[in-house]
N, C-alpha and C. Protein backbone atom coordinates (compact mmCIF):
# COMPACT_ATOMS: atom_id res chain seq x y z
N UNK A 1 0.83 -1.18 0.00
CA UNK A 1 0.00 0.00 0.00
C UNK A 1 0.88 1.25 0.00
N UNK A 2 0.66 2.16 -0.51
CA UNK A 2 1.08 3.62 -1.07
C UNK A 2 0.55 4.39 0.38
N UNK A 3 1.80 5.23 0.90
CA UNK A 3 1.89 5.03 2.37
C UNK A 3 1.93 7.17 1.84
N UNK A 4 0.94 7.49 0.60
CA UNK A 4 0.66 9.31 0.25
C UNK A 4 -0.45 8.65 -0.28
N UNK A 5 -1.30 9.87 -0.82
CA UNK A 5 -2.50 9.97 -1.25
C UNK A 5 -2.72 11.38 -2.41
N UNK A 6 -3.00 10.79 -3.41
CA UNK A 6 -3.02 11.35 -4.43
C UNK A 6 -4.84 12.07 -4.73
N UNK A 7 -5.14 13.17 -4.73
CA UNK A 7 -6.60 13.54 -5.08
C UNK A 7 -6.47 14.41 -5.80
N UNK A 8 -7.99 14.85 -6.09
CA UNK A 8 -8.42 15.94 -7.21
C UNK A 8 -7.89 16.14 -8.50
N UNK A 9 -7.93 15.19 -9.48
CA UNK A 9 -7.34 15.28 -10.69
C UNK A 9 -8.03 16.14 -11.77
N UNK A 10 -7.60 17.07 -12.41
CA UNK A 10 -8.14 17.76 -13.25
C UNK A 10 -6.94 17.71 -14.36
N UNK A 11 -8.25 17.05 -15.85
CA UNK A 11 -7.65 17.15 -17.42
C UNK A 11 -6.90 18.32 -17.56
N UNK A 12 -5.77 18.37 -18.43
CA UNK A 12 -5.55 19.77 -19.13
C UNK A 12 -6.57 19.82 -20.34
N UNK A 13 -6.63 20.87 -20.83
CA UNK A 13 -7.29 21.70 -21.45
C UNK A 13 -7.40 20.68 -23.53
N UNK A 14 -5.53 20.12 -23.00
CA UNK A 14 -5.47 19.11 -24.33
C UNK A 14 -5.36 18.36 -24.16
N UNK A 15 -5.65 17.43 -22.99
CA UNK A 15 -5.93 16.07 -22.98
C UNK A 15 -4.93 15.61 -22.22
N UNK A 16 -3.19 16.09 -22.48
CA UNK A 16 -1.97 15.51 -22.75
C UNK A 16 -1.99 15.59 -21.18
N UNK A 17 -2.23 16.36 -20.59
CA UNK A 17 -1.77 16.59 -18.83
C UNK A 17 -2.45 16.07 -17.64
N UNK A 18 -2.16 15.84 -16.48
CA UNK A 18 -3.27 15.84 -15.50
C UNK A 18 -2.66 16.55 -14.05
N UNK A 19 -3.52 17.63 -13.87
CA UNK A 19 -2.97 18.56 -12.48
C UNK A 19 -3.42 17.53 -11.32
N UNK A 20 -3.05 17.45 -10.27
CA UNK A 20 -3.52 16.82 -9.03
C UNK A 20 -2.94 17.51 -7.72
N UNK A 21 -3.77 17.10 -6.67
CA UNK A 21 -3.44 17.57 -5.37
C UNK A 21 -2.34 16.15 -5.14
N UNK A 22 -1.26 16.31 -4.23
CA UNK A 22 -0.60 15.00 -3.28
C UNK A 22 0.34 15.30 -1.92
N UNK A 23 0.03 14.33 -1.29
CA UNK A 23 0.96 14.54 -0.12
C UNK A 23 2.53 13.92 -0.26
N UNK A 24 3.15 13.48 -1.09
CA UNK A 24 4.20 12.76 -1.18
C UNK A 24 5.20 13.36 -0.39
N UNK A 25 4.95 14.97 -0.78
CA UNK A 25 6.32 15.25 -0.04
C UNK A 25 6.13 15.90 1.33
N UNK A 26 5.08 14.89 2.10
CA UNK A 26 4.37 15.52 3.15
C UNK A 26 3.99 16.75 3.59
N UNK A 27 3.38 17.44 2.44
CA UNK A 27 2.75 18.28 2.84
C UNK A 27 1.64 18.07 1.24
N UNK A 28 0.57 18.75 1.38
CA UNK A 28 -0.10 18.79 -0.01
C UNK A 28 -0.20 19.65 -0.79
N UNK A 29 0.83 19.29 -2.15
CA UNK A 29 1.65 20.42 -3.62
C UNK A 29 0.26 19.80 -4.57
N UNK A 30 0.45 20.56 -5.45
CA UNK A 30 0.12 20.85 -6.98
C UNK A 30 0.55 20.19 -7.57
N UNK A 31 0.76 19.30 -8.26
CA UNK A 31 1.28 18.18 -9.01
C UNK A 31 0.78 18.07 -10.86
N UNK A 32 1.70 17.40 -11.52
CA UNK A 32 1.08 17.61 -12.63
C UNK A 32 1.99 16.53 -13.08
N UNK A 33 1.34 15.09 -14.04
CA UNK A 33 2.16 14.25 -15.04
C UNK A 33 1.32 14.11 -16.38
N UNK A 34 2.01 13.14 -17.17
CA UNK A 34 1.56 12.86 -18.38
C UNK A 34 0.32 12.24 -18.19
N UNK A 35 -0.70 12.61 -19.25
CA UNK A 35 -1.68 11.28 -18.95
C UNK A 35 -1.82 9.70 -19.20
N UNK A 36 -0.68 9.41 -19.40
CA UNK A 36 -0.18 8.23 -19.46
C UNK A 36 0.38 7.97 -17.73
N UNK A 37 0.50 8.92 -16.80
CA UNK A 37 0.99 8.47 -15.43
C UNK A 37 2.50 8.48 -15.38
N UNK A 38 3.56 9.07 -16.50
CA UNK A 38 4.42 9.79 -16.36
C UNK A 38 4.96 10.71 -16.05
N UNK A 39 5.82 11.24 -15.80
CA UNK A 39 6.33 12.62 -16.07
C UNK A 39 6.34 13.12 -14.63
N UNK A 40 5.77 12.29 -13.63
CA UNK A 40 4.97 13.08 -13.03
C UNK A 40 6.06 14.25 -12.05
N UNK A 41 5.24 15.39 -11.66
CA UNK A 41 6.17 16.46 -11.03
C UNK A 41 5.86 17.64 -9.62
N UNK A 42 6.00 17.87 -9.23
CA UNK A 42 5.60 18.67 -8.19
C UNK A 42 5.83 19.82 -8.50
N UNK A 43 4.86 20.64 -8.99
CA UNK A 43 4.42 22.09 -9.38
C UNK A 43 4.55 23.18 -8.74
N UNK A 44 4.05 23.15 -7.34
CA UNK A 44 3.74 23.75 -6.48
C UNK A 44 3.60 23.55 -5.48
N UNK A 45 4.52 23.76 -4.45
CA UNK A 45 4.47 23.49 -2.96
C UNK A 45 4.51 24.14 -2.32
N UNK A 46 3.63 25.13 -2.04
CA UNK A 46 3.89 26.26 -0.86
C UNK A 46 4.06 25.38 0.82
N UNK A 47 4.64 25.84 1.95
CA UNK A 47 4.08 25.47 3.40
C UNK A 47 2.71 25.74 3.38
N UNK A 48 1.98 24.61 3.89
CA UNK A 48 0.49 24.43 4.16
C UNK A 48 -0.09 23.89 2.88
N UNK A 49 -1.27 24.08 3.08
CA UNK A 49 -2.13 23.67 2.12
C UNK A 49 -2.32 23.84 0.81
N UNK A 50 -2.08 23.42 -0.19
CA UNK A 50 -2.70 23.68 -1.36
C UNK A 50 -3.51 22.82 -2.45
N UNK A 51 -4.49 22.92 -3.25
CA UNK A 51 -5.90 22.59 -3.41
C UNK A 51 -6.76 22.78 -4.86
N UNK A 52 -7.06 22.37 -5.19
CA UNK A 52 -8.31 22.66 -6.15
C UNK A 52 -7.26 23.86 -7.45
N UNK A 53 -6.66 22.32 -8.09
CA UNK A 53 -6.09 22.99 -9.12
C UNK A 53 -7.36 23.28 -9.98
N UNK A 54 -6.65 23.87 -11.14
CA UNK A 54 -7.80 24.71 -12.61
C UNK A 54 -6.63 25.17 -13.58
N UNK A 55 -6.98 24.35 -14.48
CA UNK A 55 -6.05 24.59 -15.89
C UNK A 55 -6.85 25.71 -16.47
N UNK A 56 -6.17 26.84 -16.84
CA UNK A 56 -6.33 27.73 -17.62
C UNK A 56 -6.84 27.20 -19.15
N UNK A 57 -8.31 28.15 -19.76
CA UNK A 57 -8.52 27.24 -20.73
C UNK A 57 -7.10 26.96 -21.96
N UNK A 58 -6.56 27.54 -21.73
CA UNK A 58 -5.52 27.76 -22.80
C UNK A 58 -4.28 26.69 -22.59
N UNK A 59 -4.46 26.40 -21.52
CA UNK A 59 -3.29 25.06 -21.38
C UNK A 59 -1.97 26.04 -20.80
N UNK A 60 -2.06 27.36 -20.79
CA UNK A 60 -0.52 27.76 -20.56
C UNK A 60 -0.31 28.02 -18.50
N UNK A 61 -1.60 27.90 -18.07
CA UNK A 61 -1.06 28.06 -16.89
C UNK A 61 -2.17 27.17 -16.03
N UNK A 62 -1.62 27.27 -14.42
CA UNK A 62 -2.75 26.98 -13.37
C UNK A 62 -3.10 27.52 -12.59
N UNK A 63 -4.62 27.74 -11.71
CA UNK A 63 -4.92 28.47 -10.30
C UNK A 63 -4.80 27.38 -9.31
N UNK A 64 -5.01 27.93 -8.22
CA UNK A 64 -5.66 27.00 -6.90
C UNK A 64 -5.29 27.61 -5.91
N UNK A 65 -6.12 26.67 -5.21
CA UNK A 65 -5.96 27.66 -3.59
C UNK A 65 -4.90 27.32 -2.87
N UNK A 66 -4.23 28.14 -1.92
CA UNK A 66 -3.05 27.66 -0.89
C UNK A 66 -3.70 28.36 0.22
N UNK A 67 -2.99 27.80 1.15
CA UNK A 67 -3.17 28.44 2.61
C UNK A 67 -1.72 28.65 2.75
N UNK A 68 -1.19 29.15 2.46
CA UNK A 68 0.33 29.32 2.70
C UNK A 68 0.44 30.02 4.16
N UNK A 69 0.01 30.73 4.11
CA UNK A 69 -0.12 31.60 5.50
C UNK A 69 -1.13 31.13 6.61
N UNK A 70 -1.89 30.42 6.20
CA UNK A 70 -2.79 30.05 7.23
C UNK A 70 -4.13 29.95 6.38
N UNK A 71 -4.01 30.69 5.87
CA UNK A 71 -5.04 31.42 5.16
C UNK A 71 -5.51 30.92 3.88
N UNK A 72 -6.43 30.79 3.11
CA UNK A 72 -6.57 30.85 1.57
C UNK A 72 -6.63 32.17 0.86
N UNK A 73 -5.73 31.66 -0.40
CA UNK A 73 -5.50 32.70 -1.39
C UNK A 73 -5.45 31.91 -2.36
N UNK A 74 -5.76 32.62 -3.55
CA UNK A 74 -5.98 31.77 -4.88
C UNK A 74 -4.08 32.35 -5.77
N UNK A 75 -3.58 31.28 -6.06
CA UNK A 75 -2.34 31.17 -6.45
C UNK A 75 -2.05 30.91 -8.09
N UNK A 76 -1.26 31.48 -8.58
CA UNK A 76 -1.24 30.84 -9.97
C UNK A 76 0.38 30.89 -10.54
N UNK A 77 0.41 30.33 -11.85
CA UNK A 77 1.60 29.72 -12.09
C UNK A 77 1.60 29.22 -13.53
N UNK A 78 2.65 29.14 -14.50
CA UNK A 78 3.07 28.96 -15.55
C UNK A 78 2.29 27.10 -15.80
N UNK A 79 2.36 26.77 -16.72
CA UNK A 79 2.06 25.07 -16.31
C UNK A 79 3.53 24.65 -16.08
N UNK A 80 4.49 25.21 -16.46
CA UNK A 80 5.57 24.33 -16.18
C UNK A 80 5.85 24.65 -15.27
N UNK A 81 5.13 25.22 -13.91
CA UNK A 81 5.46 25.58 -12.69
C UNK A 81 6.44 26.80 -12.02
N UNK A 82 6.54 27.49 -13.17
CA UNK A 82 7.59 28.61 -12.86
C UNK A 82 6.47 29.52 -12.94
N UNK A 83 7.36 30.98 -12.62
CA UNK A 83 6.38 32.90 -12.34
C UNK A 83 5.23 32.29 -11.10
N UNK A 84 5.02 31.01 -10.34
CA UNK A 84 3.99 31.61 -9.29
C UNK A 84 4.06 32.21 -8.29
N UNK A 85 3.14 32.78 -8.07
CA UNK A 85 2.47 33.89 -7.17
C UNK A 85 1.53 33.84 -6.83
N UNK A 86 1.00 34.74 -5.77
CA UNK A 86 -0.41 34.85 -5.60
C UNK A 86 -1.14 35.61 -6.57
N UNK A 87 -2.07 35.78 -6.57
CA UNK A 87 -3.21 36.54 -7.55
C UNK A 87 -3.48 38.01 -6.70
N UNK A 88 -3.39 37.81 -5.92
CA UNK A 88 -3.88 39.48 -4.90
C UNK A 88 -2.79 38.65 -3.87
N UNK A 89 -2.40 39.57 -2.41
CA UNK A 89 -1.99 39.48 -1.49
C UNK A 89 -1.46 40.19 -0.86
N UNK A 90 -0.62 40.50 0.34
CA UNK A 90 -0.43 40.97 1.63
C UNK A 90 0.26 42.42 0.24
N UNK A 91 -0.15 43.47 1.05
CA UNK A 91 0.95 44.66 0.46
C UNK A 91 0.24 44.58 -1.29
N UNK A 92 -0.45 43.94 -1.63
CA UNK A 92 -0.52 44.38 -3.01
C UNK A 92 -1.27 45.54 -3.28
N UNK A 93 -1.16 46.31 -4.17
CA UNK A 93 -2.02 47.10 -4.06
C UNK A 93 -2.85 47.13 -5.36
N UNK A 94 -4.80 47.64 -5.13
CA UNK A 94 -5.18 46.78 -6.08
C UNK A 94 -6.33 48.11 -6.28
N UNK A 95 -7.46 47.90 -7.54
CA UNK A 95 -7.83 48.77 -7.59
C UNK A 95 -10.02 48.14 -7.97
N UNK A 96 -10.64 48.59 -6.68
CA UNK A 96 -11.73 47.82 -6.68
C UNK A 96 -13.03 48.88 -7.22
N UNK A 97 -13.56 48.18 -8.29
CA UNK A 97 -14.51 48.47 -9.31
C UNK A 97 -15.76 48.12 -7.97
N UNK A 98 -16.92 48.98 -8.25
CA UNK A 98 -18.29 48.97 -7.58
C UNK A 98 -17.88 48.36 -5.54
N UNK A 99 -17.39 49.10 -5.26
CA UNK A 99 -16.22 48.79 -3.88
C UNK A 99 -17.85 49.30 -2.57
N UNK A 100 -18.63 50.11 -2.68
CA UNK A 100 -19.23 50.69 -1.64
C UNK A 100 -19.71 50.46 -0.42
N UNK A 101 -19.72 49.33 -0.36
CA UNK A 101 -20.21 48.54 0.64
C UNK A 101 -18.38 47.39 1.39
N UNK A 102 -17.11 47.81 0.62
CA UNK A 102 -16.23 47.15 0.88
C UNK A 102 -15.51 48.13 1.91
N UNK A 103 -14.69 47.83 2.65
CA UNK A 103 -13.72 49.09 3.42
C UNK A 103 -12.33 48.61 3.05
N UNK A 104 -11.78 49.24 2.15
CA UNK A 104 -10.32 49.29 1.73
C UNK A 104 -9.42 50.76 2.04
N UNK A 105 -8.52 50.38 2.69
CA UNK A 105 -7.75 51.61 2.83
C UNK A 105 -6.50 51.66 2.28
N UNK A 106 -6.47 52.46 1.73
CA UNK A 106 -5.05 53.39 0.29
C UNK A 106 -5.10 52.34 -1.04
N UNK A 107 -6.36 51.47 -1.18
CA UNK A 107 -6.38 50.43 -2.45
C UNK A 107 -5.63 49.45 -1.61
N UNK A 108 -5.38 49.27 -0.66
CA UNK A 108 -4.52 47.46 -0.17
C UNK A 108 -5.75 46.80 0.73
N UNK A 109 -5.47 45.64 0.12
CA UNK A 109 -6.86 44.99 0.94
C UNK A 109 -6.15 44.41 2.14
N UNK A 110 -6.69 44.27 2.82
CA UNK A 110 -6.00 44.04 4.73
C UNK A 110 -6.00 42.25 4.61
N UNK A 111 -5.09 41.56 4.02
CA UNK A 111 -4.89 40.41 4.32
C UNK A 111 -4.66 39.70 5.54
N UNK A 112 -4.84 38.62 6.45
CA UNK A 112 -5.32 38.45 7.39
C UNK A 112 -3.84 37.44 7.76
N UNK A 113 -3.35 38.23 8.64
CA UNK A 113 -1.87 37.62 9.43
C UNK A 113 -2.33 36.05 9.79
N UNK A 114 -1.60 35.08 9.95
CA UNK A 114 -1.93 33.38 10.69
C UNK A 114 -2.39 34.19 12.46
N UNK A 115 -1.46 34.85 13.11
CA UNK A 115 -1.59 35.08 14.22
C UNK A 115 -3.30 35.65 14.85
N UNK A 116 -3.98 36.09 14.19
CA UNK A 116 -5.05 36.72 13.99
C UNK A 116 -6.03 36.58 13.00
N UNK A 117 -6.37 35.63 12.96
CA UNK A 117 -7.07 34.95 11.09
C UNK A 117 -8.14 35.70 10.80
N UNK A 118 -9.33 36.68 11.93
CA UNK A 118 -10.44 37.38 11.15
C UNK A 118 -10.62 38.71 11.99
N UNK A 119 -9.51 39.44 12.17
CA UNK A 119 -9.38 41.08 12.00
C UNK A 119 -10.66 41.78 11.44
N UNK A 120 -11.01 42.68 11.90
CA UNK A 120 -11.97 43.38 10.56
C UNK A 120 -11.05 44.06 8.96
N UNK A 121 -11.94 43.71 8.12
CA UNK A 121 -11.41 44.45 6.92
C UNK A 121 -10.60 43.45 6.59
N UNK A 122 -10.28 41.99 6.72
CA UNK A 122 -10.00 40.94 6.03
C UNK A 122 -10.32 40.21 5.14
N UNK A 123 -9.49 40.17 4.22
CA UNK A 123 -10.83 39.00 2.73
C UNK A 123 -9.93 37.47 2.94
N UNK A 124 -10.29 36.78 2.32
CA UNK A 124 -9.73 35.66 1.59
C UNK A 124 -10.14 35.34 0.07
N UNK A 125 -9.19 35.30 -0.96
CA UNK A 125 -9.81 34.78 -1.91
C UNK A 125 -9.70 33.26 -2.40
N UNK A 126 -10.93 32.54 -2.86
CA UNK A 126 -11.05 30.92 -2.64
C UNK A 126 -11.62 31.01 -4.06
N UNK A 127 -11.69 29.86 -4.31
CA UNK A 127 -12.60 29.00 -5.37
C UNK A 127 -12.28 29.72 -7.11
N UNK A 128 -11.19 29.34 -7.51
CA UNK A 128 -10.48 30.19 -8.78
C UNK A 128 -11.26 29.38 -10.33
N UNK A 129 -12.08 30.22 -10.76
CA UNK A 129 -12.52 29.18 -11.86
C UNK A 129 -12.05 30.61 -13.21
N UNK A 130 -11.38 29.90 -13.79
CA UNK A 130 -10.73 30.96 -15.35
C UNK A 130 -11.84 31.08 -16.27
N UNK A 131 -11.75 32.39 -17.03
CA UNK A 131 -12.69 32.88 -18.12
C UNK A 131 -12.52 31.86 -19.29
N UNK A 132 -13.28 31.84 -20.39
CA UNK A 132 -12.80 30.93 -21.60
C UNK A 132 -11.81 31.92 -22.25
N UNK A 133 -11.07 32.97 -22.06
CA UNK A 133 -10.02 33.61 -22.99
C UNK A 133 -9.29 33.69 -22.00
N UNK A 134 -9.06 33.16 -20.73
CA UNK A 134 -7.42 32.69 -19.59
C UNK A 134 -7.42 33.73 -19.50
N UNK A 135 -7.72 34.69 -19.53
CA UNK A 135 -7.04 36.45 -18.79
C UNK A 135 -7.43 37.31 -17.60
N UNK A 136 -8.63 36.34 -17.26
CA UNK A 136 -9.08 36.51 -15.95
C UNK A 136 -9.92 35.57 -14.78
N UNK A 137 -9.98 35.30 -13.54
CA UNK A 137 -10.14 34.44 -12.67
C UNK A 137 -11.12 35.10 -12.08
N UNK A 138 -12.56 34.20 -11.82
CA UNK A 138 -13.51 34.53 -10.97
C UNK A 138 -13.41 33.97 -9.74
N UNK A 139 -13.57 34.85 -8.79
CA UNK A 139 -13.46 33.57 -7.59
C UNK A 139 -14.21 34.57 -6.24
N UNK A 140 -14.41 33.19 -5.44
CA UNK A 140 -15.05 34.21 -3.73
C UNK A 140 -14.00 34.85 -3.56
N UNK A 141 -14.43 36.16 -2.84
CA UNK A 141 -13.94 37.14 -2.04
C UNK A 141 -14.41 36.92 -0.70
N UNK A 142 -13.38 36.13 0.40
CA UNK A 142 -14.78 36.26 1.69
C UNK A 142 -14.30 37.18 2.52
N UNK A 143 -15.07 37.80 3.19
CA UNK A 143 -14.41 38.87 3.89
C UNK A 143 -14.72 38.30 5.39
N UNK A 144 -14.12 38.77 6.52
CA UNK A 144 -14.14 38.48 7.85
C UNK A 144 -14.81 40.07 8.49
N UNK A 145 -15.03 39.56 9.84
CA UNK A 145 -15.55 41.15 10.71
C UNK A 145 -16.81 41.73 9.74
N UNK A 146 -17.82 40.76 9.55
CA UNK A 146 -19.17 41.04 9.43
C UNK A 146 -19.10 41.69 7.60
N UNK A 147 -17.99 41.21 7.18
CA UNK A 147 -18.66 42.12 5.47
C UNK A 147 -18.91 40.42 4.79
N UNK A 148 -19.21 39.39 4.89
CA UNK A 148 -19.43 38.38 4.01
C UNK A 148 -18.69 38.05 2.62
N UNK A 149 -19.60 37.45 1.73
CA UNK A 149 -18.47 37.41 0.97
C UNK A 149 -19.31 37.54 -0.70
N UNK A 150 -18.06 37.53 -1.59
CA UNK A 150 -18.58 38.22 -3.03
C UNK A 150 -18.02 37.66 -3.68
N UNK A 151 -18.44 37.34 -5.06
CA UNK A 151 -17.96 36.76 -6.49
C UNK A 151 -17.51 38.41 -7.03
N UNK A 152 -15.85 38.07 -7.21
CA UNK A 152 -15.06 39.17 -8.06
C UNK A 152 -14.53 38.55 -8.94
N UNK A 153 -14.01 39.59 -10.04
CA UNK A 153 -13.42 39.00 -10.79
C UNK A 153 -12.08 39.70 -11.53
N UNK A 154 -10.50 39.22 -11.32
CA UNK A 154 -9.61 39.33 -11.21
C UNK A 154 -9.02 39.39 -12.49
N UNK A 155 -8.31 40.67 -13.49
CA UNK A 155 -7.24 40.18 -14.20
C UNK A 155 -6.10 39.21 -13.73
N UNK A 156 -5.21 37.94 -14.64
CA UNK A 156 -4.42 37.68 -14.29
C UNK A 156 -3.28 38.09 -14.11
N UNK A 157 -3.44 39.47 -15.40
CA UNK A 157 -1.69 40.00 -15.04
C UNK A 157 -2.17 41.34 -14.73
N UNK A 158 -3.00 41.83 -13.55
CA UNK A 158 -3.05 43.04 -13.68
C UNK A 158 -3.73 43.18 -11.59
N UNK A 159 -4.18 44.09 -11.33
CA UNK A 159 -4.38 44.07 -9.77
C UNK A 159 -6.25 44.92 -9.76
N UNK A 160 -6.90 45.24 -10.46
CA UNK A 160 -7.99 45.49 -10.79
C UNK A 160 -9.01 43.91 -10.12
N UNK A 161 -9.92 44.37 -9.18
CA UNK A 161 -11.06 43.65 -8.35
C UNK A 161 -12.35 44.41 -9.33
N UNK A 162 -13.42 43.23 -9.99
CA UNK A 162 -14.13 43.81 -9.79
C UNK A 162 -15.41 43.18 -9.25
N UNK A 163 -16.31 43.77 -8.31
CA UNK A 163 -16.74 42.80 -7.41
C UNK A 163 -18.41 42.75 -8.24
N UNK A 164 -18.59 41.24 -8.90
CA UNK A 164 -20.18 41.45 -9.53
C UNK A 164 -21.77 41.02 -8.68
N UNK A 165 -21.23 40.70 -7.29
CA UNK A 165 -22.19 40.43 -6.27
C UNK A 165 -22.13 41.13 -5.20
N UNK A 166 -23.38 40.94 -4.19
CA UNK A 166 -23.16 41.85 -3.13
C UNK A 166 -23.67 40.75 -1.91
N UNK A 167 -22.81 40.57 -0.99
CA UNK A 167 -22.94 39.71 0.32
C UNK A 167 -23.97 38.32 -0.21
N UNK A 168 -23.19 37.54 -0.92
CA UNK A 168 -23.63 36.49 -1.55
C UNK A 168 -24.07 35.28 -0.17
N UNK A 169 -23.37 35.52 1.16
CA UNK A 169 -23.55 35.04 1.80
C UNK A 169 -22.53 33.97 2.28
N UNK A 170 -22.26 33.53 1.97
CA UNK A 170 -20.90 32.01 2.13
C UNK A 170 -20.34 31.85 0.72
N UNK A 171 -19.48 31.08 0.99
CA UNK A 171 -18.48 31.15 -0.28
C UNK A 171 -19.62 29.68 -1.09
N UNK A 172 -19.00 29.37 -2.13
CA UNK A 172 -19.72 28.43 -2.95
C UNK A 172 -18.88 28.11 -4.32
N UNK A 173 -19.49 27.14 -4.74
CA UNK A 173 -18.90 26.48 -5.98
C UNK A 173 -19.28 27.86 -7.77
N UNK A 174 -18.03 27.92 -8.04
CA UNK A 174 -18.01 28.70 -9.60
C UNK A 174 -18.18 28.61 -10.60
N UNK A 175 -19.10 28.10 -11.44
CA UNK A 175 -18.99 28.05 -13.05
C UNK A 175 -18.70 29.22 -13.64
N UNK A 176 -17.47 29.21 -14.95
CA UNK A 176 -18.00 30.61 -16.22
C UNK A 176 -19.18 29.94 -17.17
């Protein structure tokens, strides 16, 4: 018996790939082999958690969530696993479309330290599902300290929020 555990497999976009969650290297990375069960590679390993890959329709990159910090944030990355980053995060500074009901101060959204996980004026962003032209990521916004949470939607190479719901209530599953 196989003493890791391999989950959540998602097709690439051309058939040829398969992203997966695994614990091999005791902790749970981003993974990606041939679909033949070759190749296989470790993509992405932040400390802590990471989750619920999503091939870009275009085959050139991936999202998913990490808790790197404690926390979830939606993460992304080249497919061959190089340029990742987060999508928003601590210090970024970002610029939020239909915001009125949000409290952001100087455009930085107040990311939420491990030491203190729901501060007021904290978001998390979860659940990364890509447009059909890869250039932008819809996903929950949840906020902590009584603001709930919202479906926004994120350029990939750019720092522009724009939020198309209002206190949706709990986070939830994304179709485009």
């Amino acid at each position: 018996a196989n003493e890791f555990c391999d989950r959540s497999p998602v097709w690439s976009p051309d058939g040829q790939r398969i992203a997966y969650v695994s614990d091999r290297g005791g902790d749970w990375d981003i993974c990606v082999m041939r679909a033949d069960g070759s190749g296989q590679q470790r993509l992405a390993g932040n400390p802590g958690l990471d989750q619920a890959p999503a091939w870009s329709p275009d085959g050139r990159r991936l999202a998913w969530e990490s808790y790197t910090s404690g926390m979830p944030t939606v993460w992304v990355c080249d497919a061959d696993g190089t340029h990742s980053r987060p999508l928003l995060g601590p210090g970024r500074k970002v610029e939020v479309t239909q915001v009125e009901d949000w409290q952001v101060k100087d455009g930085l959204f107040n990311f939420a330290p491990v030491e203190n996980p729901f501060p007021d004026n904290t978001f998390f962003l979860t659940n990364p599902v890509w447009s059909p032209d890869s250039t932008r990521i819809a996903a929950v916004l949840d906020g902590r300290g009584g603001y709930g949470s919202d479906v926004v939607l994120v350029p990939v190479e750019g720092s522009q929020v724009l939020k198309l719901t209002s206190y949706i209530g709990c986070s939830g599953v994304l179709a485009w």
